[in-house]
N, C-alpha and C. Protein backbone atom coordinates (compact mmCIF):
# COMPACT_ATOMS: atom_id res chain seq x y z
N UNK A 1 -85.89 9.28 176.55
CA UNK A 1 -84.67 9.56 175.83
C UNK A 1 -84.11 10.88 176.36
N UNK A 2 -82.76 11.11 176.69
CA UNK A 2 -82.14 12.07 177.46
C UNK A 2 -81.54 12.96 176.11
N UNK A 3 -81.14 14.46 176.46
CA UNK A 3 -80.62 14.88 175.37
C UNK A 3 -78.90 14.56 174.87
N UNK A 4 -78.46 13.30 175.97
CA UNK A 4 -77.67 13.39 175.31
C UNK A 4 -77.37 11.99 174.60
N UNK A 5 -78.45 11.35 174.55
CA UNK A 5 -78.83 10.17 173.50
C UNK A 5 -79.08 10.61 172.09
N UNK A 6 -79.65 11.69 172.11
CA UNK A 6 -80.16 11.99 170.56
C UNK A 6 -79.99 13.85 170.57
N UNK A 7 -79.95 14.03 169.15
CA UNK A 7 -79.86 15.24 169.24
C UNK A 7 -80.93 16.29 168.25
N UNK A 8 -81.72 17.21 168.34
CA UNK A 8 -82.51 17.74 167.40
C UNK A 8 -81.99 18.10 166.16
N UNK A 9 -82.48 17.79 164.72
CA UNK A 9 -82.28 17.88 163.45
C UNK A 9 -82.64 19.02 163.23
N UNK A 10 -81.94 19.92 162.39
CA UNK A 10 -82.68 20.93 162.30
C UNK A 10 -84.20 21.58 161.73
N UNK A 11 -84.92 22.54 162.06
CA UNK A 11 -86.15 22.48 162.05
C UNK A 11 -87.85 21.77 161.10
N UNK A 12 -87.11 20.35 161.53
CA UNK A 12 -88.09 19.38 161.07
C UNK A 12 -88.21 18.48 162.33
N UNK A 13 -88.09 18.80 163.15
CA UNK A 13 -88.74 17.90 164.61
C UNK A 13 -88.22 16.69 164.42
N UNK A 14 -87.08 16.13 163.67
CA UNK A 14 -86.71 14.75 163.76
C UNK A 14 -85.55 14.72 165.10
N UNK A 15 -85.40 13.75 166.17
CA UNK A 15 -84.49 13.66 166.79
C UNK A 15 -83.67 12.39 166.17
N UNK A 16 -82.14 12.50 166.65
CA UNK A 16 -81.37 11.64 166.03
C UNK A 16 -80.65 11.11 167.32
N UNK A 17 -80.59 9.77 167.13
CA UNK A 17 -79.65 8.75 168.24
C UNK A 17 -78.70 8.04 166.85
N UNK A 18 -77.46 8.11 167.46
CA UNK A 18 -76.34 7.90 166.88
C UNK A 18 -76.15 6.44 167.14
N UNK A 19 -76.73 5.82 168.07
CA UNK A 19 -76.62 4.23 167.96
C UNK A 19 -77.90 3.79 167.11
N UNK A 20 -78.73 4.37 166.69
CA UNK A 20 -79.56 3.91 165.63
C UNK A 20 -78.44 3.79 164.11
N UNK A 21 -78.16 4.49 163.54
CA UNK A 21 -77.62 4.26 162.38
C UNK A 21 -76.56 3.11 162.76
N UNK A 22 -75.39 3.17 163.76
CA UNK A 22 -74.67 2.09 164.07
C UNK A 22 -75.40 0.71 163.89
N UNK A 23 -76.46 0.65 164.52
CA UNK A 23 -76.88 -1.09 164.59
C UNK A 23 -78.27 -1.28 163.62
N UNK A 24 -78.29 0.10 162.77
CA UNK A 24 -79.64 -0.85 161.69
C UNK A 24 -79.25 -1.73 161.13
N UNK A 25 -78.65 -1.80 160.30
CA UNK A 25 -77.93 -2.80 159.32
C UNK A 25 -78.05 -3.75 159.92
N UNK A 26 -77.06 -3.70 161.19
CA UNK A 26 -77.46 -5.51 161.47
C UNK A 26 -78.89 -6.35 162.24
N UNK A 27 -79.37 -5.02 162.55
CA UNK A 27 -81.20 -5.35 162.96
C UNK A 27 -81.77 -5.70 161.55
N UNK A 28 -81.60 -4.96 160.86
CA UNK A 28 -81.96 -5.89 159.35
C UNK A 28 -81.58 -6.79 158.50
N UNK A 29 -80.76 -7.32 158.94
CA UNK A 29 -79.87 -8.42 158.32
C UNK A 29 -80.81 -10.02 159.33
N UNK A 30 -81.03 -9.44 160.73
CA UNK A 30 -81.01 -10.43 161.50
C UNK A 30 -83.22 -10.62 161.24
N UNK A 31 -83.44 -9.43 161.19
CA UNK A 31 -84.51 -9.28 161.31
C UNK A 31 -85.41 -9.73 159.82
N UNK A 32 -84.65 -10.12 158.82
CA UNK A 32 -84.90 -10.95 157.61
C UNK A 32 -85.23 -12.20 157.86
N UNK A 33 -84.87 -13.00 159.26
CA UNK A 33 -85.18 -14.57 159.49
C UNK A 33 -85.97 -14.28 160.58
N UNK A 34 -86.79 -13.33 160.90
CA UNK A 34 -87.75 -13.30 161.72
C UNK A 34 -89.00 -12.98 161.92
N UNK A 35 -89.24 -11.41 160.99
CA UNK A 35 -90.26 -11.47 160.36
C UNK A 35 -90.72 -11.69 159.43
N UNK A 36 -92.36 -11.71 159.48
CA UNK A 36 -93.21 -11.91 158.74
C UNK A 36 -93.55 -11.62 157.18
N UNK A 37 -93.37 -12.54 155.98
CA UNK A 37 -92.91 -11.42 155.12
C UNK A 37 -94.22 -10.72 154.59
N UNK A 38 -95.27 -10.56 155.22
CA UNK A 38 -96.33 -9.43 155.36
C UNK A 38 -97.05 -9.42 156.65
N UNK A 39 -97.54 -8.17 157.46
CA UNK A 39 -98.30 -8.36 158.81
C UNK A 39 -98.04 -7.40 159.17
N UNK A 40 -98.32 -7.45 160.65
CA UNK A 40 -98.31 -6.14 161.37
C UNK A 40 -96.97 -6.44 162.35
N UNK A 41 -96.66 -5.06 162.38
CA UNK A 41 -95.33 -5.37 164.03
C UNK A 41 -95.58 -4.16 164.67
N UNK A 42 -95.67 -4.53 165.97
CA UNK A 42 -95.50 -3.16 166.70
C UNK A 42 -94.24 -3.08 167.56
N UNK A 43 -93.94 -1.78 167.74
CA UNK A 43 -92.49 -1.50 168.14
C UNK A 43 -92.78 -1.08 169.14
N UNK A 44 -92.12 -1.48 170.33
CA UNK A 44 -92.37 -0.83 171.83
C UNK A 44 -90.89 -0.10 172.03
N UNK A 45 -91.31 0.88 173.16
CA UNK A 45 -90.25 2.29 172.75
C UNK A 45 -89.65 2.60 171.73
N UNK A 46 -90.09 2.86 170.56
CA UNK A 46 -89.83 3.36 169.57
C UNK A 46 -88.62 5.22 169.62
N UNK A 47 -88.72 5.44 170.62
CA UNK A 47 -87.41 6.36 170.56
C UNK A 47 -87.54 7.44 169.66
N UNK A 48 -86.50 7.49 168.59
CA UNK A 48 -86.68 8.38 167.87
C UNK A 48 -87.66 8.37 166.27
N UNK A 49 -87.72 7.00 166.01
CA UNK A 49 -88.43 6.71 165.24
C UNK A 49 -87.70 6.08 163.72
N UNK A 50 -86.27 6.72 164.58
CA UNK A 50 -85.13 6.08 163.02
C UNK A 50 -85.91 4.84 162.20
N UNK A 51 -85.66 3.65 164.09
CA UNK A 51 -85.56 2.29 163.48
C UNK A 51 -87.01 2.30 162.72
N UNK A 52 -88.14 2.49 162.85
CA UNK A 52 -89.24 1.88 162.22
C UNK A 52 -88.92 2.51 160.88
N UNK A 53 -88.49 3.76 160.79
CA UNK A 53 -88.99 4.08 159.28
C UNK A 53 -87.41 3.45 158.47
N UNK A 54 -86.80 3.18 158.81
CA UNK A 54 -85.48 1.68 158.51
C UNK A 54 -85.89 0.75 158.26
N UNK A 55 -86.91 0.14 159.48
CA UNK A 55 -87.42 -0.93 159.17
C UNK A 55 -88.42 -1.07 157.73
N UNK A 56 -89.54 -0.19 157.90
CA UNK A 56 -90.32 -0.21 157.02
C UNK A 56 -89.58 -0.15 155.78
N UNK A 57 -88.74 0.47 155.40
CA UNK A 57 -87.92 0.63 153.73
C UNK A 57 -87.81 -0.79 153.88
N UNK A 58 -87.33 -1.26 154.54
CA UNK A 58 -86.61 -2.72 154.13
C UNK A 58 -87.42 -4.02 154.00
N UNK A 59 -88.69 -3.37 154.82
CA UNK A 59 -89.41 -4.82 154.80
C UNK A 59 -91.29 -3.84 153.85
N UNK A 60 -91.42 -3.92 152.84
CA UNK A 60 -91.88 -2.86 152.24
C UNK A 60 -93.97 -3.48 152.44
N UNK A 61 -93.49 -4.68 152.81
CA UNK A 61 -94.97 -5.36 152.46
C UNK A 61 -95.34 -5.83 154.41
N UNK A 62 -94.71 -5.18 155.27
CA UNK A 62 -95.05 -5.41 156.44
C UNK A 62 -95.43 -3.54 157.24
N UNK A 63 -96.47 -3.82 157.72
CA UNK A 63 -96.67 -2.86 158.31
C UNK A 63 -96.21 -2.14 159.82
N UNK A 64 -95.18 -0.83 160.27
CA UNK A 64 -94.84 -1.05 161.18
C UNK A 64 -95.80 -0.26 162.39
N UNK A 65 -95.73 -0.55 163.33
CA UNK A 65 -96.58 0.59 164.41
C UNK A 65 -95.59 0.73 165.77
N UNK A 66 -95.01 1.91 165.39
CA UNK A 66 -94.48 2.47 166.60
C UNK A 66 -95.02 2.99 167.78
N UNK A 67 -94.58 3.02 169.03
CA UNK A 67 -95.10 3.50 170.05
C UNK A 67 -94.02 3.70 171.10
N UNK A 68 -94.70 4.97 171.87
CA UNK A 68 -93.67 5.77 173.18
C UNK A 68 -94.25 6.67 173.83
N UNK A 69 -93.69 5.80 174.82
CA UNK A 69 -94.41 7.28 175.59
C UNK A 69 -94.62 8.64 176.07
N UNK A 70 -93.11 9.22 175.49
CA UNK A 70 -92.70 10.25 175.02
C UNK A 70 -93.19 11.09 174.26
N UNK A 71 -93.82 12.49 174.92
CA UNK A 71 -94.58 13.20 173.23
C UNK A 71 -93.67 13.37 172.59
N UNK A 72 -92.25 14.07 173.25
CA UNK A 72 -91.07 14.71 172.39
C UNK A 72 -91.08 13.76 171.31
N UNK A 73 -90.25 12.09 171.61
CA UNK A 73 -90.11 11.20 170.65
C UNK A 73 -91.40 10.92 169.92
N UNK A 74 -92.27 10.92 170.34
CA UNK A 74 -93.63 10.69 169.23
C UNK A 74 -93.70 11.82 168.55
N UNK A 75 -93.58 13.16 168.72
CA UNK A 75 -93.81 13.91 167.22
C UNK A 75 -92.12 13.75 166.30
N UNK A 76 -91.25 13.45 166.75
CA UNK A 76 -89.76 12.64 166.17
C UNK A 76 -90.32 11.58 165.29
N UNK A 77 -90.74 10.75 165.96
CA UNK A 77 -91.44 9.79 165.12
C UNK A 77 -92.60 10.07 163.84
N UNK A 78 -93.43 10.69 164.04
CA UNK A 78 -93.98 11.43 163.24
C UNK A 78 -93.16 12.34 161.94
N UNK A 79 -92.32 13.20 162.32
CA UNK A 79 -91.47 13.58 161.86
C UNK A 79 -90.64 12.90 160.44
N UNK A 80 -89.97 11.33 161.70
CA UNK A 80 -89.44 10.73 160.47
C UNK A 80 -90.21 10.11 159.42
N UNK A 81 -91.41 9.44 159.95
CA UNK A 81 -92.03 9.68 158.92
C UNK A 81 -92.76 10.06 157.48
N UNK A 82 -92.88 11.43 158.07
CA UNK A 82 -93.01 12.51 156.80
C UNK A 82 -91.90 12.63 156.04
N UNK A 83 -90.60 12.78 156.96
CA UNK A 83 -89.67 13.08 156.31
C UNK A 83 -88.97 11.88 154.93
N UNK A 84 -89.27 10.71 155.27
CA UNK A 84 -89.27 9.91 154.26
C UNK A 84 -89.90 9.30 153.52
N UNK A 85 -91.13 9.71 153.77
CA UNK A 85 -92.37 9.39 152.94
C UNK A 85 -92.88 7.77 153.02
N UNK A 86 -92.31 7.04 153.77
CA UNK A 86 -92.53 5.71 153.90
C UNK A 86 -94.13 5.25 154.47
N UNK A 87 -95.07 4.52 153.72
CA UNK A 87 -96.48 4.79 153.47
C UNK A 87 -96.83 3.07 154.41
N UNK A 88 -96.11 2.86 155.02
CA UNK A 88 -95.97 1.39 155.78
C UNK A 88 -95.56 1.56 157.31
N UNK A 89 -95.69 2.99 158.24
CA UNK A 89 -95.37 3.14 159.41
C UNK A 89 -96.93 3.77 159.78
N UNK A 90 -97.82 2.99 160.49
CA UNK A 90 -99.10 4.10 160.93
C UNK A 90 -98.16 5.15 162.29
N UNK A 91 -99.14 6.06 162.28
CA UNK A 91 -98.90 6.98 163.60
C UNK A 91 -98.39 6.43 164.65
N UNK A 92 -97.52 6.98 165.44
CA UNK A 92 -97.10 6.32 166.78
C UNK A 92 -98.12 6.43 167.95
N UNK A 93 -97.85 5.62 168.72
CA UNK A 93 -99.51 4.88 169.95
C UNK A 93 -98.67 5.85 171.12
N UNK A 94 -99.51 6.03 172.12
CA UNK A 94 -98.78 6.53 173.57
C UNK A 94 -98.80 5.73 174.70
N UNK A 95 -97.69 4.39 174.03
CA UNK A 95 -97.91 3.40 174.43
C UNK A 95 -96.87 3.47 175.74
N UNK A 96 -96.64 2.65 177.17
CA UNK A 96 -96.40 2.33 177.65
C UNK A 96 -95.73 1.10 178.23
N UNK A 97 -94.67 0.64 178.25
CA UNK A 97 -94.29 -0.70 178.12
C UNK A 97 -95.26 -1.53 179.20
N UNK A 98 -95.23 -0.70 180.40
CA UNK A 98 -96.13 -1.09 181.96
C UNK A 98 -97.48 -0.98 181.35
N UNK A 99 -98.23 -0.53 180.39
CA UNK A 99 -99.58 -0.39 180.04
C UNK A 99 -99.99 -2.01 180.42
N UNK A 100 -101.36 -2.22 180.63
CA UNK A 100 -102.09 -3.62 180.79
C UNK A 100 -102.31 -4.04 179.40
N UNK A 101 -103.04 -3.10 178.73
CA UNK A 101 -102.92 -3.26 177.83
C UNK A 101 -102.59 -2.63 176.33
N UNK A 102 -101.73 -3.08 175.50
CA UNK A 102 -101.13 -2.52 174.68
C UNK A 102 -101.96 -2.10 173.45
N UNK A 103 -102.54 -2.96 172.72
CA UNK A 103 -103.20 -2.53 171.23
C UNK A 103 -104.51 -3.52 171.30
N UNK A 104 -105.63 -2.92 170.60
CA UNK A 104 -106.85 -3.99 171.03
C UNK A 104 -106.61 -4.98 169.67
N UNK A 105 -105.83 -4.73 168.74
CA UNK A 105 -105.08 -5.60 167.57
C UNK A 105 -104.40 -6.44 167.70
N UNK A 106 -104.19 -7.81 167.10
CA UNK A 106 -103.13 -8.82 167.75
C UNK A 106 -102.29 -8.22 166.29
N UNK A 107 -100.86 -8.63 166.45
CA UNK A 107 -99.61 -8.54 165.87
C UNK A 107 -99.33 -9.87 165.49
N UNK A 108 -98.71 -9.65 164.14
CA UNK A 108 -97.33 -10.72 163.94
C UNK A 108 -96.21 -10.88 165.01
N UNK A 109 -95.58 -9.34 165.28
CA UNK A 109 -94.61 -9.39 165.95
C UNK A 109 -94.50 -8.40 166.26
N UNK A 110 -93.70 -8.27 167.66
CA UNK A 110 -93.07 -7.09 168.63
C UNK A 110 -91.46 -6.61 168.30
N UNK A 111 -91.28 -5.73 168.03
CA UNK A 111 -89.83 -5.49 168.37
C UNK A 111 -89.42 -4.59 169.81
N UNK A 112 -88.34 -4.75 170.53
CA UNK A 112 -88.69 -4.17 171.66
C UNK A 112 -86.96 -4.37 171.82
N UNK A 113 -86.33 -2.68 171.33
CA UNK A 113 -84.98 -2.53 170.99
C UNK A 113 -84.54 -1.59 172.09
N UNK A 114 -83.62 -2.22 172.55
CA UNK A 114 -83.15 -1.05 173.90
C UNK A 114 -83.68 -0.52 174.93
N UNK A 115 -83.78 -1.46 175.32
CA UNK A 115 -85.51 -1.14 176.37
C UNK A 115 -84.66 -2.01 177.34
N UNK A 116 -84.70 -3.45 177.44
CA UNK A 116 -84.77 -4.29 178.89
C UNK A 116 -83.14 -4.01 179.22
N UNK A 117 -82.41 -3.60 178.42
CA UNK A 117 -80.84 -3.81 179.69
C UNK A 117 -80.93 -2.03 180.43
N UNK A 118 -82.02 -1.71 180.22
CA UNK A 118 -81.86 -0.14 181.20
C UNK A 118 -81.93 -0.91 182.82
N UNK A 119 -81.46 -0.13 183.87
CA UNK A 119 -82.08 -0.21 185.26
C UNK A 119 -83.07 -0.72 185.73
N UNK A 120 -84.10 -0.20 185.59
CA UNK A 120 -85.62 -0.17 185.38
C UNK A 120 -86.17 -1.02 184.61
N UNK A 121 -85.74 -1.62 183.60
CA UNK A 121 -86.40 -2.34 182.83
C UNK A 121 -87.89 -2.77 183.10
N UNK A 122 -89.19 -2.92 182.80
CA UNK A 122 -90.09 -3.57 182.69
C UNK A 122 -90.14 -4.64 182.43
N UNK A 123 -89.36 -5.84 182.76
CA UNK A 123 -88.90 -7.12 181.94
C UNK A 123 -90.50 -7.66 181.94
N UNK A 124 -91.30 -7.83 183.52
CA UNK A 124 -92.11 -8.71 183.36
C UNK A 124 -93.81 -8.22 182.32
N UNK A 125 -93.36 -6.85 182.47
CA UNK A 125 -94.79 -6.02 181.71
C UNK A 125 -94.54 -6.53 180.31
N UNK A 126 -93.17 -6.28 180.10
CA UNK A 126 -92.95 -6.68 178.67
C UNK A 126 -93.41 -7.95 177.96
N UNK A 127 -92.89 -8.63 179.11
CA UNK A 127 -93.05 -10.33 178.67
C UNK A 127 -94.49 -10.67 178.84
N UNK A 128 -95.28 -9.99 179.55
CA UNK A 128 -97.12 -9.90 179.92
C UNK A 128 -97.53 -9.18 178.49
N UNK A 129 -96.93 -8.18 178.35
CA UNK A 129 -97.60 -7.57 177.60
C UNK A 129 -97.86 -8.08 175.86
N UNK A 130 -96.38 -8.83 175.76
CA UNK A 130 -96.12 -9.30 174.22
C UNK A 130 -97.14 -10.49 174.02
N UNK A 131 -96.67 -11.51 175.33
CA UNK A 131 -97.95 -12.70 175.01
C UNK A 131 -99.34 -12.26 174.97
N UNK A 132 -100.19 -11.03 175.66
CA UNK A 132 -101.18 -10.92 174.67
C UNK A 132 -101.64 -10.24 173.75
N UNK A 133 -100.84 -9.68 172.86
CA UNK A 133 -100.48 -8.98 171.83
C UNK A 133 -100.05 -9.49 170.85
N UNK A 134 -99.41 -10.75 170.92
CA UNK A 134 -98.46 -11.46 169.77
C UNK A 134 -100.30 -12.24 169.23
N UNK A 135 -100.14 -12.76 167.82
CA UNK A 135 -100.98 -13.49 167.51
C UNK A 135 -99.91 -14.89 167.66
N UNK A 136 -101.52 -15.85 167.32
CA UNK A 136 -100.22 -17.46 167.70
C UNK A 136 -99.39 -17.54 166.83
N UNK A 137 -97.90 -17.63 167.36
CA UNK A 137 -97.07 -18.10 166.49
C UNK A 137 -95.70 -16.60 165.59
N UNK A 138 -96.44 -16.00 166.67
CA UNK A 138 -95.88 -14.43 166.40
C UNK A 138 -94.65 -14.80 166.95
N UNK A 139 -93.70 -13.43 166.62
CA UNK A 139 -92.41 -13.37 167.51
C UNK A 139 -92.31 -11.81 168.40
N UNK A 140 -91.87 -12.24 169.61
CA UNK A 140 -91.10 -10.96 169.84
C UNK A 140 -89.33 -11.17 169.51
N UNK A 141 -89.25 -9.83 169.37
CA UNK A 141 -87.68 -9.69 169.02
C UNK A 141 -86.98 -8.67 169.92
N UNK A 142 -86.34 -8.95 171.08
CA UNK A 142 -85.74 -7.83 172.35
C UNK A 142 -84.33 -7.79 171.65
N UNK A 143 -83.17 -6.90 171.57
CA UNK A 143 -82.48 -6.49 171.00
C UNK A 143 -81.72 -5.43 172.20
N UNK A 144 -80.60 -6.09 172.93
CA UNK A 144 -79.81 -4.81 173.55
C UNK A 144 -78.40 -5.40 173.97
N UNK A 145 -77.97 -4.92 175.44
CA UNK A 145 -77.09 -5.12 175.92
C UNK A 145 -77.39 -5.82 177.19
N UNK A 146 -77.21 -7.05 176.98
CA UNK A 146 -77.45 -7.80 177.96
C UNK A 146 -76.55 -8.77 178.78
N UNK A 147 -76.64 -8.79 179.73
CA UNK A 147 -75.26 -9.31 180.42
C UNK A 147 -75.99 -10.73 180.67
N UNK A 148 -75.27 -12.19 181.24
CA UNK A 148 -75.85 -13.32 181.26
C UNK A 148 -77.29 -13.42 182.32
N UNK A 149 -76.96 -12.92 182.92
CA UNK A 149 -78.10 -12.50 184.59
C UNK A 149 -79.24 -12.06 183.81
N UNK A 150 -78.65 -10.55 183.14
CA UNK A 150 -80.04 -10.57 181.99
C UNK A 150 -80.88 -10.96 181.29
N UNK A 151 -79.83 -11.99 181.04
CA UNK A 151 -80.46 -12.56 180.00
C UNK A 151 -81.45 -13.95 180.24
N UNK A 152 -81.22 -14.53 182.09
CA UNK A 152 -82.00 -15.21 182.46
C UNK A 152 -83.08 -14.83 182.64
N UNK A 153 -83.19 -13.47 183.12
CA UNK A 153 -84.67 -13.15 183.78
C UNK A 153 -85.24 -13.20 182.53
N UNK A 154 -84.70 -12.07 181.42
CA UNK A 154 -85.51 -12.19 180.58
C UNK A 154 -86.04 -13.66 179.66
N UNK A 155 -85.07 -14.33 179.81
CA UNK A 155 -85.71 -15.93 179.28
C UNK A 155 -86.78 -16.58 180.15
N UNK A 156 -86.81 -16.67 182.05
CA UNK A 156 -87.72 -17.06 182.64
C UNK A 156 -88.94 -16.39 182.75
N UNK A 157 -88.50 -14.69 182.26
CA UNK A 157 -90.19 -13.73 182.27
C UNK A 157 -90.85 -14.48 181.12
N UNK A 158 -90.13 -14.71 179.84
CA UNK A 158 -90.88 -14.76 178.58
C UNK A 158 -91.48 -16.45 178.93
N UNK A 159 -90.83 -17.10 179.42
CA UNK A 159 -91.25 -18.57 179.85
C UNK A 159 -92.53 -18.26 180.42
N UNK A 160 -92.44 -17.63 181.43
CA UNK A 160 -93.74 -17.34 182.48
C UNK A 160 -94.67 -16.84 181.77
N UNK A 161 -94.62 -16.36 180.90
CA UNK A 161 -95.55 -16.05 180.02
C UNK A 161 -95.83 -16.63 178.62
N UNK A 162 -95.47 -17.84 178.37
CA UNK A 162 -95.93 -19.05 177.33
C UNK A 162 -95.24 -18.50 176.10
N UNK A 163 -93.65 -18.04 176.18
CA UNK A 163 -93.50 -17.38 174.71
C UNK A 163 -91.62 -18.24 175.16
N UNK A 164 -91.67 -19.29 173.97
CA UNK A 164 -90.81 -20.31 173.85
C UNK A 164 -89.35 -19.39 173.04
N UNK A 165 -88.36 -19.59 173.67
CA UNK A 165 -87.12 -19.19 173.46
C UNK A 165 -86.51 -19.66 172.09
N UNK A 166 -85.62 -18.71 171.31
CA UNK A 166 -85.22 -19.42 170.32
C UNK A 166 -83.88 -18.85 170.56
N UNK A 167 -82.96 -19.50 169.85
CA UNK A 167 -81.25 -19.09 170.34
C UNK A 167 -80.80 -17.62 170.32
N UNK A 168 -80.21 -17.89 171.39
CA UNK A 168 -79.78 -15.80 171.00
C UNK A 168 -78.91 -15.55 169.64
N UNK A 169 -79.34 -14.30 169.18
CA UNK A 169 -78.39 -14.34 168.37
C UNK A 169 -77.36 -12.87 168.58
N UNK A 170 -76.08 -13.30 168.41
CA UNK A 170 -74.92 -12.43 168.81
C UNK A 170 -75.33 -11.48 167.90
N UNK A 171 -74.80 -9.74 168.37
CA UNK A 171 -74.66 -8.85 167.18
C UNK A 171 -73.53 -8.00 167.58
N UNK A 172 -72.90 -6.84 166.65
CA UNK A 172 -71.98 -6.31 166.89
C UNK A 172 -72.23 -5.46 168.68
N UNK A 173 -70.81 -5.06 168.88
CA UNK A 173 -70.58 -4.35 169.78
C UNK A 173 -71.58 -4.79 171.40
N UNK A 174 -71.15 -6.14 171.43
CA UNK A 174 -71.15 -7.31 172.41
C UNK A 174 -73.20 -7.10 172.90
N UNK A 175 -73.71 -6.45 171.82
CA UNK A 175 -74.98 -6.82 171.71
C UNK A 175 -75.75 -8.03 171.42
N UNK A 176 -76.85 -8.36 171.91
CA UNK A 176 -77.51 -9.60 171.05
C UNK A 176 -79.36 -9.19 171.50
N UNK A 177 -79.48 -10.08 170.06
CA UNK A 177 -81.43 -10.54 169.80
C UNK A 177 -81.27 -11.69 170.79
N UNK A 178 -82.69 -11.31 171.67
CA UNK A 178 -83.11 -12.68 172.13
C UNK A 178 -84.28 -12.53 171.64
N UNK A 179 -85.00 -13.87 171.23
CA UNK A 179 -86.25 -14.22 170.06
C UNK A 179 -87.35 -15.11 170.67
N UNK A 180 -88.47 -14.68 170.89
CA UNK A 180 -88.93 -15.47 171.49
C UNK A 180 -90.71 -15.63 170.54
N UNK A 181 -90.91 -16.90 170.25
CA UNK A 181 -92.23 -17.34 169.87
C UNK A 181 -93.70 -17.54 170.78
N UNK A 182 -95.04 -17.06 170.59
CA UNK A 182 -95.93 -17.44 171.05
C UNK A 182 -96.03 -18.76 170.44
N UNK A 183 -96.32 -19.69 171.40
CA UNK A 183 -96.63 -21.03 170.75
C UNK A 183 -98.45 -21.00 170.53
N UNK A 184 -98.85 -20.55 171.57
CA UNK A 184 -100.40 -20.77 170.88
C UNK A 184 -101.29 -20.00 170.16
């Protein structure tokens, strides 16, 4: 995260990204027909930490686990945390999207928000990494700006890796969820 994505709160170590408040609402609106209504999710690049402790208020009986590889954003994350007292986010992991392996825990579900339309993207670590991480029948949930090209690779990575497509779904400001299921 660059400083001019987010900006420091004053002296409580929270950083703030201004496209987090823009698109919670509709990550939680959409994210009501997807997860689990109790389990685990882990969040890959977790950023500033807005979305999980957003998430967690809203989904009160699911547990979230953020991760980044960022110390800055991991004590942010930490931060928001405390700062809202929300008792449903464990500590953030120093996780890696390229890591082999992610959590020795299987998940309900992945969220993985603003991550694949960068440059660089990790599309195929991602799509490696979620199928063995997801438990059967889990979802991942990718969430950005994706142009159609994008949006193939990322449908043939998640193919290549046994995690069955479900329709994109449009969101504001020419964003969209693409949703994808472990079948086994």
């Amino acid at each position: 995260m660059t400083d001019r994505q987010a900006s420091r709160f004053i002296d409580d170590g929270r950083l703030y990204a201004p496209a987090a408040l823009r698109n919670r609402a509709g990550l939680i609106d959409m994210l009501r027909d997807v997860l689990p209504q109790s389990g685990q999710v882990l969040e890959i690049a977790s950023g500033t930490g807005e979305h999980a402790v957003a998430f967690a208020a809203a989904f009160p009986r699911v547990v979230f686990h953020p991760s980044e590889p960022n110390a800055t954003c991991r004590a942010s994350i930490e931060a928001w945390i405390a700062a809202t007292g929300v008792g449903n986010v464990l500590p953030p992991l120093a996780l890696d999207a390229t890591d082999e392996i992610w959590t020795a825990e299987l998940v309900d579900a992945i969220l993985c928000i603003n991550l694949l339309h960068l440059a660089a993207a990790p599309i195929a670590a991602v799509m490696r990494g979620a199928a063995a991480t997801l438990k059967p029948g889990g979802s991942l949930v990718t969430y950005g700006l994706f142009t159609p090209e994008l949006t193939a690779a990322i449908v043939a990575a998640a193919t290549q890796n046994g995690l069955t497509p479900r329709p994109a779904v449009p969101m504001p400001d020419h964003h969209q969820a693409l949703i994808f299921r472990l079948a086994r």
